[in-house]
PDB file of N, CA and C in Angstrom:
ATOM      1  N   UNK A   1     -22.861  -9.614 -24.601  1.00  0.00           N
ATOM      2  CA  UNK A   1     -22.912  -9.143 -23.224  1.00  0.00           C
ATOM      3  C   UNK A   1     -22.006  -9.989 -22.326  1.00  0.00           C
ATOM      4  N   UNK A   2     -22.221 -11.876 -22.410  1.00  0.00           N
ATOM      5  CA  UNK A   2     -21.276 -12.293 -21.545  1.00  0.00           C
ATOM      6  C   UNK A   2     -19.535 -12.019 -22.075  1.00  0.00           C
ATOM      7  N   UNK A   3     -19.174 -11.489 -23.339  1.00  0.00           N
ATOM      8  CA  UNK A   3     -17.821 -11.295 -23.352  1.00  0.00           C
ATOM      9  C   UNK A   3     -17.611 -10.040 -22.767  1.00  0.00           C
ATOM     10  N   UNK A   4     -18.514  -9.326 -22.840  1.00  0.00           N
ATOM     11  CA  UNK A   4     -17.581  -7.804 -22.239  1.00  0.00           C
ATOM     12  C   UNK A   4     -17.916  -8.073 -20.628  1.00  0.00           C
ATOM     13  N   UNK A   5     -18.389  -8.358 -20.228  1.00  0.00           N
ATOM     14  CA  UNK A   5     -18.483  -9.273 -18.693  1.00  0.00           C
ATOM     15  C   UNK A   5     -17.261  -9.858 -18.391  1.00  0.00           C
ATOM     16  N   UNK A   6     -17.052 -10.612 -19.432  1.00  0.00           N
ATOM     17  CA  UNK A   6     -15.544 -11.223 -18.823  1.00  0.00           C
ATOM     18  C   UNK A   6     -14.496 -10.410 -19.024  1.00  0.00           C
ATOM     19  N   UNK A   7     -14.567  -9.488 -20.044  1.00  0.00           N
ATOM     20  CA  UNK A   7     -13.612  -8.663 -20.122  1.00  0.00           C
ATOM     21  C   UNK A   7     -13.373  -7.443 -19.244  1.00  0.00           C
ATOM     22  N   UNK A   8     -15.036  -7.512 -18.357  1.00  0.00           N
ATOM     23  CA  UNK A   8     -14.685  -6.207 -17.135  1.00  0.00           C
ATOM     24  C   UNK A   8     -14.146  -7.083 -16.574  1.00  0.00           C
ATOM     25  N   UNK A   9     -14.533  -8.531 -16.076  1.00  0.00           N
ATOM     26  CA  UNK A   9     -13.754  -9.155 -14.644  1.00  0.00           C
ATOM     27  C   UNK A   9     -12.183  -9.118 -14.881  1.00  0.00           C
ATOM     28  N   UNK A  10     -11.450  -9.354 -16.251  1.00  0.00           N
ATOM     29  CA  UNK A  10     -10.561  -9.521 -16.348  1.00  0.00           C
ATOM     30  C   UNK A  10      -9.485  -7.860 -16.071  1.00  0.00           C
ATOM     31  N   UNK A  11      -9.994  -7.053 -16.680  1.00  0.00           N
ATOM     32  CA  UNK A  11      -9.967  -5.797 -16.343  1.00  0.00           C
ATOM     33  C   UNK A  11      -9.563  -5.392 -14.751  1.00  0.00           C
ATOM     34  N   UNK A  12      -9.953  -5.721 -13.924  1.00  0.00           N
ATOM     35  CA  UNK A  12     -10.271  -5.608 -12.609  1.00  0.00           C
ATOM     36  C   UNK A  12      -9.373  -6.374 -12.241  1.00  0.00           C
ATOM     37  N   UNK A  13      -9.055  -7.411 -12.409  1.00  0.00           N
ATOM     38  CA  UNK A  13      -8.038  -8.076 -11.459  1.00  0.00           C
ATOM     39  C   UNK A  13      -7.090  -7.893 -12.244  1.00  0.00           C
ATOM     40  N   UNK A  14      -6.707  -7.269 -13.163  1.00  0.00           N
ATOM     41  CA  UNK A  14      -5.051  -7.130 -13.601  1.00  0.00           C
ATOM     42  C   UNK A  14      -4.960  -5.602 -13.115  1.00  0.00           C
ATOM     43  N   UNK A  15      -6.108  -5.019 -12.733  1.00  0.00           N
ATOM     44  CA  UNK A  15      -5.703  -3.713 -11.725  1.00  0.00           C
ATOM     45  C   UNK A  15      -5.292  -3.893 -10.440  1.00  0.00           C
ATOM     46  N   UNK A  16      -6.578  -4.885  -9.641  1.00  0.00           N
ATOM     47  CA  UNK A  16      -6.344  -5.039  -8.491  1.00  0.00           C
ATOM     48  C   UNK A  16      -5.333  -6.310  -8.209  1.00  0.00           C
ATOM     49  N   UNK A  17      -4.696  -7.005  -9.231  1.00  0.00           N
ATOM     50  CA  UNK A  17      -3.958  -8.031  -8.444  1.00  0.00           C
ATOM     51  C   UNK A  17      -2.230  -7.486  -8.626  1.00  0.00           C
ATOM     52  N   UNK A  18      -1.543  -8.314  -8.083  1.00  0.00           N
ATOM     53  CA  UNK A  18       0.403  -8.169  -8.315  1.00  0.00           C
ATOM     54  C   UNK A  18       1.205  -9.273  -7.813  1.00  0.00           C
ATOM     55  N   UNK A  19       1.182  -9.461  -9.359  1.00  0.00           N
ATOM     56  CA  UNK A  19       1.753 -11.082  -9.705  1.00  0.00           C
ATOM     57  C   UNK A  19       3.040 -10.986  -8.894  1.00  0.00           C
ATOM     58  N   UNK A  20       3.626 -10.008  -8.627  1.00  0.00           N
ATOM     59  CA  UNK A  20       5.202  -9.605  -8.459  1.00  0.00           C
ATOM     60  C   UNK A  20       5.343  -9.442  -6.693  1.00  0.00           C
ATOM     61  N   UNK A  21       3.875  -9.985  -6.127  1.00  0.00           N
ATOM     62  CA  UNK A  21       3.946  -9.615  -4.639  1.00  0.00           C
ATOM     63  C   UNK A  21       5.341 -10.207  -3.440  1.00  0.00           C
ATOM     64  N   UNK A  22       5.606 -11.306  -3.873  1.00  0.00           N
ATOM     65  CA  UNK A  22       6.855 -11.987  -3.073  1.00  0.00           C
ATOM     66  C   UNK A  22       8.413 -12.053  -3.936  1.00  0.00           C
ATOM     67  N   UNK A  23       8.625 -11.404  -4.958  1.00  0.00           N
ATOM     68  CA  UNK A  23       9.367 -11.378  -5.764  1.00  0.00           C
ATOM     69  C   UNK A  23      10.334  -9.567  -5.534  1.00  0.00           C
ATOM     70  N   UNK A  24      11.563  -9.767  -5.032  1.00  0.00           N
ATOM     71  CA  UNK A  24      12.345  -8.437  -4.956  1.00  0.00           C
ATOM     72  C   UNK A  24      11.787  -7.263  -4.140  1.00  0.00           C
ATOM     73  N   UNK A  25      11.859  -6.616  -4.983  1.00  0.00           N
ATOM     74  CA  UNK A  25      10.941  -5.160  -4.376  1.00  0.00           C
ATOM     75  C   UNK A  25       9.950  -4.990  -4.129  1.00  0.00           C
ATOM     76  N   UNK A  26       9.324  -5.874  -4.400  1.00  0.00           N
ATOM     77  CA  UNK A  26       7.711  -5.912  -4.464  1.00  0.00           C
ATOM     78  C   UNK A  26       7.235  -7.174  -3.199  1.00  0.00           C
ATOM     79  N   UNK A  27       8.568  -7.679  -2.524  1.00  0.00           N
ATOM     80  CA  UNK A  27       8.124  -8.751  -1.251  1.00  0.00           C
ATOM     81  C   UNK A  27       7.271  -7.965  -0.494  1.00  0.00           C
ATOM     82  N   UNK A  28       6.489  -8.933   0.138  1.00  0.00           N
ATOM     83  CA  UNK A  28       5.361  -8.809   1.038  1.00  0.00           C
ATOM     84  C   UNK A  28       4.700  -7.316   0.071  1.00  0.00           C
ATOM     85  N   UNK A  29       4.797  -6.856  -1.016  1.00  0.00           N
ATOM     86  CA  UNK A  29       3.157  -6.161  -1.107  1.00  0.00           C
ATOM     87  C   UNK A  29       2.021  -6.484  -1.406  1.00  0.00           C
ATOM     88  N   UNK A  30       1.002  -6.007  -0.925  1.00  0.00           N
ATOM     89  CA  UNK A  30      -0.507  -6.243  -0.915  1.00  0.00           C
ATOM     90  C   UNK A  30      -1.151  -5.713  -1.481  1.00  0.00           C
ATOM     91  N   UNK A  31      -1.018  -3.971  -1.941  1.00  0.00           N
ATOM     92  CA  UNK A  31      -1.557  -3.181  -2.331  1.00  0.00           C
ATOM     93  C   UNK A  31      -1.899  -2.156  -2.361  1.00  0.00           C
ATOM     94  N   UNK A  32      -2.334  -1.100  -2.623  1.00  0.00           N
ATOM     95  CA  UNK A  32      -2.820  -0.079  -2.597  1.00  0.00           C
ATOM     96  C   UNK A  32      -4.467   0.486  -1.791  1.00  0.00           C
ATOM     97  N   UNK A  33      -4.639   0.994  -1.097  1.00  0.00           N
ATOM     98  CA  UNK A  33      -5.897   1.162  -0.757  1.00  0.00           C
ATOM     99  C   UNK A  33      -5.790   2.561  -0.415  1.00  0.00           C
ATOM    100  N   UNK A  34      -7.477   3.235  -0.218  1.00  0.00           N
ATOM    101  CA  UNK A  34      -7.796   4.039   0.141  1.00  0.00           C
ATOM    102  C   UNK A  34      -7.378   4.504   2.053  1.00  0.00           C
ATOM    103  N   UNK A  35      -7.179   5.630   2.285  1.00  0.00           N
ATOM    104  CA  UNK A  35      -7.275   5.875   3.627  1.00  0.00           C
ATOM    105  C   UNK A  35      -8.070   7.244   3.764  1.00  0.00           C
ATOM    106  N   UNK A  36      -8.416   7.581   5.091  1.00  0.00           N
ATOM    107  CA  UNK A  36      -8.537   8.985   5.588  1.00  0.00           C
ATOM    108  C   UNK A  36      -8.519   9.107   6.845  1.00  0.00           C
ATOM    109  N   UNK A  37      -8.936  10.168   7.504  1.00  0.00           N
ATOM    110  CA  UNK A  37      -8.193  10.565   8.925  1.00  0.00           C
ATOM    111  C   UNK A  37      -8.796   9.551  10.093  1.00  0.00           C
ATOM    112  N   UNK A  38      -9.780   9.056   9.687  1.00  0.00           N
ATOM    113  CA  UNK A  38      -9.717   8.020  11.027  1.00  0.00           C
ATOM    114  C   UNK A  38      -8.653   6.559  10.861  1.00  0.00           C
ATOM    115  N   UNK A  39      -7.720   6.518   9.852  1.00  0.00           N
ATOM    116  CA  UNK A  39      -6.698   5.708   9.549  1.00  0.00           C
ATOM    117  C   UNK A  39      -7.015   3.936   9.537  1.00  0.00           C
ATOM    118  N   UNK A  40      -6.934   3.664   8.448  1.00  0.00           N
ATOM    119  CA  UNK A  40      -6.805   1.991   8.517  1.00  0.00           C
ATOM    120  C   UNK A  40      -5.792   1.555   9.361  1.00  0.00           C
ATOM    121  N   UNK A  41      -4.516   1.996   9.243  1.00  0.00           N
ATOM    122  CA  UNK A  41      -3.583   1.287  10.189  1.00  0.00           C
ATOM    123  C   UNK A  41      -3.587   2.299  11.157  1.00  0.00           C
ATOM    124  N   UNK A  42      -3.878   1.975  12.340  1.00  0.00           N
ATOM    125  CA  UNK A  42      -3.941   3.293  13.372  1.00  0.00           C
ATOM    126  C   UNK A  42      -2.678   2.996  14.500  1.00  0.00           C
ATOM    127  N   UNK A  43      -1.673   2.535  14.173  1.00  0.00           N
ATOM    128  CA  UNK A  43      -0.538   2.341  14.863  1.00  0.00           C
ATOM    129  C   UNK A  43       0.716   2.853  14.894  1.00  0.00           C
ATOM    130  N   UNK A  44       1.447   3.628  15.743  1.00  0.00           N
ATOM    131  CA  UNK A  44       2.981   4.232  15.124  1.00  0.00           C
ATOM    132  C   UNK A  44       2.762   4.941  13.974  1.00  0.00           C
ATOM    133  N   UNK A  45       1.843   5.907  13.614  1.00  0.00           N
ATOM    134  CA  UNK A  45       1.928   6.588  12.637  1.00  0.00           C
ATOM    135  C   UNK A  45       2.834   7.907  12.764  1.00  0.00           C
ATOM    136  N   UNK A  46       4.122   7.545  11.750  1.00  0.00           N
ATOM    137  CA  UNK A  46       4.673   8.665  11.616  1.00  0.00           C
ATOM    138  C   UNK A  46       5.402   9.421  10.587  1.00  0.00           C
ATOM    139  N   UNK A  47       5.799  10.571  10.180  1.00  0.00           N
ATOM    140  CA  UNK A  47       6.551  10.945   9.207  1.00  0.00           C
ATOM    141  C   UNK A  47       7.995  10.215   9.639  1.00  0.00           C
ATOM    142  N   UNK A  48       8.608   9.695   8.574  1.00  0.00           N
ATOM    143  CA  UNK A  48      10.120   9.328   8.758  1.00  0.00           C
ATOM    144  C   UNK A  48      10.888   9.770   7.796  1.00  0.00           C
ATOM    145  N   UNK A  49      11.874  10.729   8.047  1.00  0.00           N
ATOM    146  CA  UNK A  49      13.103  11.362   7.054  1.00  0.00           C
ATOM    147  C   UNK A  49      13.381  10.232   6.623  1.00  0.00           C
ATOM    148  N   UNK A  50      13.578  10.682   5.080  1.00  0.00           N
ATOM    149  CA  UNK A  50      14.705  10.066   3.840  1.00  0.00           C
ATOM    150  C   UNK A  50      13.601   8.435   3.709  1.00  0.00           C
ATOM    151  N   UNK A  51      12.305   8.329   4.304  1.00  0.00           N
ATOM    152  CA  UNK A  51      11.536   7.177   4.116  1.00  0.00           C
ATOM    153  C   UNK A  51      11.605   6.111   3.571  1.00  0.00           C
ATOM    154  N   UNK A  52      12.256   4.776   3.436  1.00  0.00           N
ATOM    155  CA  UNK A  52      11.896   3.877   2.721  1.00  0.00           C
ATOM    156  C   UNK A  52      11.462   2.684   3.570  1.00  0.00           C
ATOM    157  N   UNK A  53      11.076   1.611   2.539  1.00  0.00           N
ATOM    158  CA  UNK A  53      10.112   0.514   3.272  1.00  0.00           C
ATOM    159  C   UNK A  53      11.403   0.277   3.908  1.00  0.00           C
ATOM    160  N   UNK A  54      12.489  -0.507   4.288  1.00  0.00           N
ATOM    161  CA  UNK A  54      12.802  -0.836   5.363  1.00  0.00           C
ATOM    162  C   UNK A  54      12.801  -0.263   6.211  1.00  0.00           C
ATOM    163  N   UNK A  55      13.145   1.279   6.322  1.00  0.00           N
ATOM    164  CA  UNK A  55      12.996   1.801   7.756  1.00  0.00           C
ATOM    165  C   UNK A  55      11.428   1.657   8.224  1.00  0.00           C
ATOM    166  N   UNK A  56      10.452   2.019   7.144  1.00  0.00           N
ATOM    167  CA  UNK A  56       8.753   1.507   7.698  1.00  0.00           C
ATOM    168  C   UNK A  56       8.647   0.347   8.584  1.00  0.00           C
ATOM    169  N   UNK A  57       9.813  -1.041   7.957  1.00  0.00           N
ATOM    170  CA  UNK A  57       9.629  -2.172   8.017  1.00  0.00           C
ATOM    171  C   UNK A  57      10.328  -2.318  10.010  1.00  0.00           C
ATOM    172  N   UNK A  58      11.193  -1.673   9.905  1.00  0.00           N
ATOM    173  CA  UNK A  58      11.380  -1.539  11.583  1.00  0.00           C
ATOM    174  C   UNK A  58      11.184  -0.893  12.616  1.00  0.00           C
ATOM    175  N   UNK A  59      10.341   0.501  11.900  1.00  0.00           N
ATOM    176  CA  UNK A  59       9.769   1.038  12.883  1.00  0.00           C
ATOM    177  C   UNK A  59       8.460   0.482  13.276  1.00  0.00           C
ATOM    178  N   UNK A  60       7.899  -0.616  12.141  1.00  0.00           N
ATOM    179  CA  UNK A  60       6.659  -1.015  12.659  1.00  0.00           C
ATOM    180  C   UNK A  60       6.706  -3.182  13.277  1.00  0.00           C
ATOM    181  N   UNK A  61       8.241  -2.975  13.454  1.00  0.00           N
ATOM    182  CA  UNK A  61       8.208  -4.869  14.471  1.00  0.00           C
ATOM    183  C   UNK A  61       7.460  -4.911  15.132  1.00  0.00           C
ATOM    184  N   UNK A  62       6.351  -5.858  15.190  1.00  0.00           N
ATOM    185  CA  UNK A  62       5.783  -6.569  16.172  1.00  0.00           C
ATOM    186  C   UNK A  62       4.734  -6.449  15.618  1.00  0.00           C
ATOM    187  N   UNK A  63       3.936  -5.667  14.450  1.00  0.00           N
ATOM    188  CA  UNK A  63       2.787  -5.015  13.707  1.00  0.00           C
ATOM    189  C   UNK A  63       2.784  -6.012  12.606  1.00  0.00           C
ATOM    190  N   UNK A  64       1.548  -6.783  12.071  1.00  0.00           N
ATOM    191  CA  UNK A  64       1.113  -7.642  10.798  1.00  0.00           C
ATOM    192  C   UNK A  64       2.136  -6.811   9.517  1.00  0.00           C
ATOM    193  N   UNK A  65       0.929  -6.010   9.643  1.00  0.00           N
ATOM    194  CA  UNK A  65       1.377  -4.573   8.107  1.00  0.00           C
ATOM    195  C   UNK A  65       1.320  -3.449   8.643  1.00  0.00           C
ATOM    196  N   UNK A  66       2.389  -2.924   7.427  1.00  0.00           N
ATOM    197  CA  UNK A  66       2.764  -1.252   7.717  1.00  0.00           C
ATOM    198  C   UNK A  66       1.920  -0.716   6.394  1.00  0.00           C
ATOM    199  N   UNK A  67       2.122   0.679   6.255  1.00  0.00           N
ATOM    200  CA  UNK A  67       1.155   1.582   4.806  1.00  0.00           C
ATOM    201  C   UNK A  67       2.205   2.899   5.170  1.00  0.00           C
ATOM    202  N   UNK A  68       2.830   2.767   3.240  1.00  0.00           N
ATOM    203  CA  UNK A  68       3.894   4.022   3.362  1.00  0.00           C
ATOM    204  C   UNK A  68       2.773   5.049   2.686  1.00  0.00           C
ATOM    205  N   UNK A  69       2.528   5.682   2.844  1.00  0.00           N
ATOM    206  CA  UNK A  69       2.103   6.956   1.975  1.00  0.00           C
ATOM    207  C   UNK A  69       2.396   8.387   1.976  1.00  0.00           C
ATOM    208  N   UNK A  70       2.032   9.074   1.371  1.00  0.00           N
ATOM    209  CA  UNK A  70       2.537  10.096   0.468  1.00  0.00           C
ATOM    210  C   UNK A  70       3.727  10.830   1.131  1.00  0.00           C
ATOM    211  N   UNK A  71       4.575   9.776   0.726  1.00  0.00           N
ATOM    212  CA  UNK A  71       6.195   9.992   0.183  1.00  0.00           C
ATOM    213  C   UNK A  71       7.079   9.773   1.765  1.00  0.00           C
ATOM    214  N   UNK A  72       6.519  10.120   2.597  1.00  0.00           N
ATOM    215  CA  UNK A  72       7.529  10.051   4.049  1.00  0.00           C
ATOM    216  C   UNK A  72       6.727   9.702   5.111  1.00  0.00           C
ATOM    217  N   UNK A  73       5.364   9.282   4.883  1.00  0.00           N
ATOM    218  CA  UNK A  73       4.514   8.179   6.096  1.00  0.00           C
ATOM    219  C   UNK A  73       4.621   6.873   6.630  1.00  0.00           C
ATOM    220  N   UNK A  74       4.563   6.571   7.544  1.00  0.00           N
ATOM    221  CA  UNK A  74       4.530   5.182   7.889  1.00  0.00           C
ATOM    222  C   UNK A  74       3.860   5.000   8.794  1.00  0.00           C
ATOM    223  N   UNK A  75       3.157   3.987   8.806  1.00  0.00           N
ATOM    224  CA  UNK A  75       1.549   3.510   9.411  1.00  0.00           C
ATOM    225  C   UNK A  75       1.883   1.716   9.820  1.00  0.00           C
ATOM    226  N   UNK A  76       1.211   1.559  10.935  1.00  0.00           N
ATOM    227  CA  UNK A  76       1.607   0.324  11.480  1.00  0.00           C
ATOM    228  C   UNK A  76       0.108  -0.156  11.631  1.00  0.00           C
ATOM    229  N   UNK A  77       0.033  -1.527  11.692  1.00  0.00           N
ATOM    230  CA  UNK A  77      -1.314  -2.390  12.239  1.00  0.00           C
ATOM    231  C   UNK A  77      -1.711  -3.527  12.023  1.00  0.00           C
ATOM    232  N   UNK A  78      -2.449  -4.226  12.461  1.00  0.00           N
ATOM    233  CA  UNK A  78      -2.595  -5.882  12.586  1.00  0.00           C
ATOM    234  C   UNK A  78      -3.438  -6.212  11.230  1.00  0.00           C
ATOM    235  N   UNK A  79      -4.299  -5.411  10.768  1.00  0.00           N
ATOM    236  CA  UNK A  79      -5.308  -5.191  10.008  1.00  0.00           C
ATOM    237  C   UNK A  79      -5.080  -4.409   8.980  1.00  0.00           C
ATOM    238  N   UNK A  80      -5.532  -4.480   7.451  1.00  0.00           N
ATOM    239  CA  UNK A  80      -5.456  -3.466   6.577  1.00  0.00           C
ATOM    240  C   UNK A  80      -6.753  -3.462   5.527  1.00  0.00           C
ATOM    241  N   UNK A  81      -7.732  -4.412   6.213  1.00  0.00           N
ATOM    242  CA  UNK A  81      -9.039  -4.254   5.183  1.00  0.00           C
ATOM    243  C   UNK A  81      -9.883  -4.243   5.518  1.00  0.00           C
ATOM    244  N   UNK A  82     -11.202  -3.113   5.354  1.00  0.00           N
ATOM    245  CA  UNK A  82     -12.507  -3.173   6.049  1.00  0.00           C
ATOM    246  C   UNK A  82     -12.927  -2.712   4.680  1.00  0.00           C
ATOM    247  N   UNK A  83     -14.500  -2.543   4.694  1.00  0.00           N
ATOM    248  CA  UNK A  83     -15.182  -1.742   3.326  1.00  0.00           C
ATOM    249  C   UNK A  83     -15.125  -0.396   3.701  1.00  0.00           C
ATOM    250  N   UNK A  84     -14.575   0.567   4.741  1.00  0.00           N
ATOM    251  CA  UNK A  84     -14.091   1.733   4.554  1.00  0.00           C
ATOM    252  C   UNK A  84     -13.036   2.409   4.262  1.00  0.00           C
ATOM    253  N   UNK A  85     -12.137   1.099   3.870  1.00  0.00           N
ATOM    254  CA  UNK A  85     -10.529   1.501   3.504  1.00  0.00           C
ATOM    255  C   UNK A  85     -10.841   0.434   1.948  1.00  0.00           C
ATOM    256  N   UNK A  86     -11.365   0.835   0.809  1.00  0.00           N
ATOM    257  CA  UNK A  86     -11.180  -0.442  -0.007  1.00  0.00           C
ATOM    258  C   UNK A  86      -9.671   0.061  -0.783  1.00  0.00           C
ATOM    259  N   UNK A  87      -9.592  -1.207  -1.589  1.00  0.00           N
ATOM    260  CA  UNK A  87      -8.475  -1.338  -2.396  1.00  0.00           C
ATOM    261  C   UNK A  87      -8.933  -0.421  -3.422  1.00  0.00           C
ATOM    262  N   UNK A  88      -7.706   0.290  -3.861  1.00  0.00           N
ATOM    263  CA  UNK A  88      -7.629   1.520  -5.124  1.00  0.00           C
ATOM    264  C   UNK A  88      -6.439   0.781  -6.442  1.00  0.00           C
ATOM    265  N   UNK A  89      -6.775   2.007  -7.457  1.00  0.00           N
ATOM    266  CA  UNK A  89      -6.216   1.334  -8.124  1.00  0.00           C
ATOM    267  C   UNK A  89      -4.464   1.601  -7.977  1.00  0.00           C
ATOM    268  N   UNK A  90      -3.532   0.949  -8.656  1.00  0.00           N
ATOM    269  CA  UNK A  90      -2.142   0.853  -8.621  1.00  0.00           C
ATOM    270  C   UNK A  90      -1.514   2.527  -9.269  1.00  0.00           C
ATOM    271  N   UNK A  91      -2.362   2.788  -9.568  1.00  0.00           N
ATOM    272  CA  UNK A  91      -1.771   4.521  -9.925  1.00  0.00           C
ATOM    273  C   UNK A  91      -2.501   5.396  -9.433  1.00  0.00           C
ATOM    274  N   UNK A  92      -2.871   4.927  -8.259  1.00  0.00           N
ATOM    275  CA  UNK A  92      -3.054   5.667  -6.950  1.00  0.00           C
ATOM    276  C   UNK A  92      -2.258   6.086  -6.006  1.00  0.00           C
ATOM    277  N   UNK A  93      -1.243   4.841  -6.213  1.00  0.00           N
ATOM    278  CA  UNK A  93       0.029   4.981  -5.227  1.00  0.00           C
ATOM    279  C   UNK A  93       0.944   5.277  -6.450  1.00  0.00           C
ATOM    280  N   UNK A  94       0.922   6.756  -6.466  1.00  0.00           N
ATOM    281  CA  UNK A  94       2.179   7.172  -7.272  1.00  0.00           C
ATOM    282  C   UNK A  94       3.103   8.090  -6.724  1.00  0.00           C
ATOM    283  N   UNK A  95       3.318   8.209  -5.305  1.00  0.00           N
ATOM    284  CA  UNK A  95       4.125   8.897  -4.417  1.00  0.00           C
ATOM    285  C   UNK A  95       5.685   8.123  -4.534  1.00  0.00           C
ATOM    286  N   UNK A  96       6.703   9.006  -4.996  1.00  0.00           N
ATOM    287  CA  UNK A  96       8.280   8.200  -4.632  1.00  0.00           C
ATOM    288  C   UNK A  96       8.607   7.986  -3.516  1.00  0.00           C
ATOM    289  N   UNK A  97       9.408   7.271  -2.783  1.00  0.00           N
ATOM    290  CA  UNK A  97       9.469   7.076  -1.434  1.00  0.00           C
ATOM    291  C   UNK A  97      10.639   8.447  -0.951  1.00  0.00           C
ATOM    292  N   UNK A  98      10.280   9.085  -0.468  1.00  0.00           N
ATOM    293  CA  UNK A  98      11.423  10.178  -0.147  1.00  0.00           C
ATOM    294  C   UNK A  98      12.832   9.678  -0.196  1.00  0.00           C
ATOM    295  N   UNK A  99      13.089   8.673   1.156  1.00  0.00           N
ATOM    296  CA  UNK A  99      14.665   7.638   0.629  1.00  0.00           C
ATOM    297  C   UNK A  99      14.784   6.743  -0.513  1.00  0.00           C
ATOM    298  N   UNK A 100      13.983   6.224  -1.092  1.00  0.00           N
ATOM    299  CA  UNK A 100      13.919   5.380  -2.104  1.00  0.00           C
ATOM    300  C   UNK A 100      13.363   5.482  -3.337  1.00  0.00           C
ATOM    301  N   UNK A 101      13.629   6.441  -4.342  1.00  0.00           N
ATOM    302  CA  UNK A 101      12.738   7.028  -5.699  1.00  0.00           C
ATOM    303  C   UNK A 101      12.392   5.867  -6.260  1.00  0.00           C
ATOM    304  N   UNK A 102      12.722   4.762  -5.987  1.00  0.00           N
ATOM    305  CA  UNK A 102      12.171   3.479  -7.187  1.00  0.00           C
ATOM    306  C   UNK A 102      11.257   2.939  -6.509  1.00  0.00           C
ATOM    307  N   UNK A 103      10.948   3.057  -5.252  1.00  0.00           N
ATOM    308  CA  UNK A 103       9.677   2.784  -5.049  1.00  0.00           C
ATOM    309  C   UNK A 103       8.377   3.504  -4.797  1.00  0.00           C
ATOM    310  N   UNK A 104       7.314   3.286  -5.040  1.00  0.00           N
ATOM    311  CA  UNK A 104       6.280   4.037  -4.705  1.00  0.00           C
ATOM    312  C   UNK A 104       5.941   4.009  -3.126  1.00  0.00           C
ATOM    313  N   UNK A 105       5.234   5.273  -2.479  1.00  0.00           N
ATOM    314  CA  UNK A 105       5.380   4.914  -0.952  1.00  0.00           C
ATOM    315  C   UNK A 105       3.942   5.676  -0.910  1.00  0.00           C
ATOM    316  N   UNK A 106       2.441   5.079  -1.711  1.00  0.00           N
ATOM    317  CA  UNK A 106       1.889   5.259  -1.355  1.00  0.00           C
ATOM    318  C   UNK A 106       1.391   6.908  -2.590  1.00  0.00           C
ATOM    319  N   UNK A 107       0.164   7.480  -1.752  1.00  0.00           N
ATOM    320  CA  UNK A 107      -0.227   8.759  -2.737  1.00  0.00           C
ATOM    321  C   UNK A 107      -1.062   9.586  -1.429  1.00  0.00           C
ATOM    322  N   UNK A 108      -1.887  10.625  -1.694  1.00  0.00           N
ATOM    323  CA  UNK A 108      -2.552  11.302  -1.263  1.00  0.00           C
ATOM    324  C   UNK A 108      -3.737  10.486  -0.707  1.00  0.00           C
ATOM    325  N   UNK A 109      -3.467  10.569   0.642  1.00  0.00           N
ATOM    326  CA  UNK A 109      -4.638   9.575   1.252  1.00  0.00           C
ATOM    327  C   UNK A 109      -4.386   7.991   0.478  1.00  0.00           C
ATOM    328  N   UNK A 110      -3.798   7.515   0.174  1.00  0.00           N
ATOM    329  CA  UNK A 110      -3.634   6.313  -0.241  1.00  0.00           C
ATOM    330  C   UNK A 110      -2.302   5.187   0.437  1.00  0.00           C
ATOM    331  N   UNK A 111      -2.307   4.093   0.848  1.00  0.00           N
ATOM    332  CA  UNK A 111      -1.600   3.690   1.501  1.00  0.00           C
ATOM    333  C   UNK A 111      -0.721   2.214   0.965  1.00  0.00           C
ATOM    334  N   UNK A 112       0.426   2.565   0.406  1.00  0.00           N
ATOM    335  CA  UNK A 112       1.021   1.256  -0.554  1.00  0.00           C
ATOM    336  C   UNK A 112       1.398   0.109   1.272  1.00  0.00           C
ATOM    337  N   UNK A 113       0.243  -0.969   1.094  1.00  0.00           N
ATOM    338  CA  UNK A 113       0.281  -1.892   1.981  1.00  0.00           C
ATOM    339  C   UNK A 113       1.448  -3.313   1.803  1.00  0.00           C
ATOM    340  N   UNK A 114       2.103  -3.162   2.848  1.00  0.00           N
ATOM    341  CA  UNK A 114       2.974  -3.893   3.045  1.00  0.00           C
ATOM    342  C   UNK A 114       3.376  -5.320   3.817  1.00  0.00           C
ATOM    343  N   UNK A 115       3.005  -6.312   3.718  1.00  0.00           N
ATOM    344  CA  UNK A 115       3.350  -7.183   5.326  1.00  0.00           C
ATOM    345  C   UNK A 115       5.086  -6.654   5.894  1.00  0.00           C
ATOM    346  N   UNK A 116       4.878  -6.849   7.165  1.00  0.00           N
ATOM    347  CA  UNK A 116       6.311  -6.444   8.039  1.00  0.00           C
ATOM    348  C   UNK A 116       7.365  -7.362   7.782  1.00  0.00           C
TER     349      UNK A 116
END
């Protein structure tokens, strides 16, 4: 019982963690989480043509974190975690970024979290 215990904990954080967070493409990400219409980031939310994180990254200056999701969103806000927005798993955010196919920009109701 205590090995498959450790083997759920271990389980779980190689879902929920990303070793690769300050490294290239993957600078400043945080993660993946859940959203819905009352919005975790409730700031500057908007569709942006041809979408990728840098344009997210300047339409949301002066904002902690932005949240690209499904495929041409961008979401601004100081905050990105309560227990009504939890963290999802990493193939949740399987949306391409409309401008950027190599990155993911998030999924259906799901928000790939970014620092600015």
């Amino acid at each position: 019982m205590k090995n498959l215990m450790i083997f759920v904990l271990c389980l779980v954080s190689a879902v929920y963690s990303n070793p690769y967070r300050n490294i290239g493409l993957y600078r400043g990400y945080v993660g993946c989480f859940v959203d819905d219409p009352n919005r975790m980031l409730k700031h500057r939310i908007q569709g942006l043509h041809l979408n990728t994180l840098e344009k997210c990254r300047l339409h949301c200056r002066g904002y902690k974190y932005l949240g690209l999701q499904a495929s041409h969103w961008c979401l601004c806000g100081n905050r990105y975690y309560s227990h009504a927005f939890p963290q999802a798993s990493e193939l949740q955010c399987n949306y391409p970024c409309a401008g950027e196919p190599n990155r993911m920009c998030g999924g259906a109701w799901r928000n790939a979290i970014y620092e600015v």
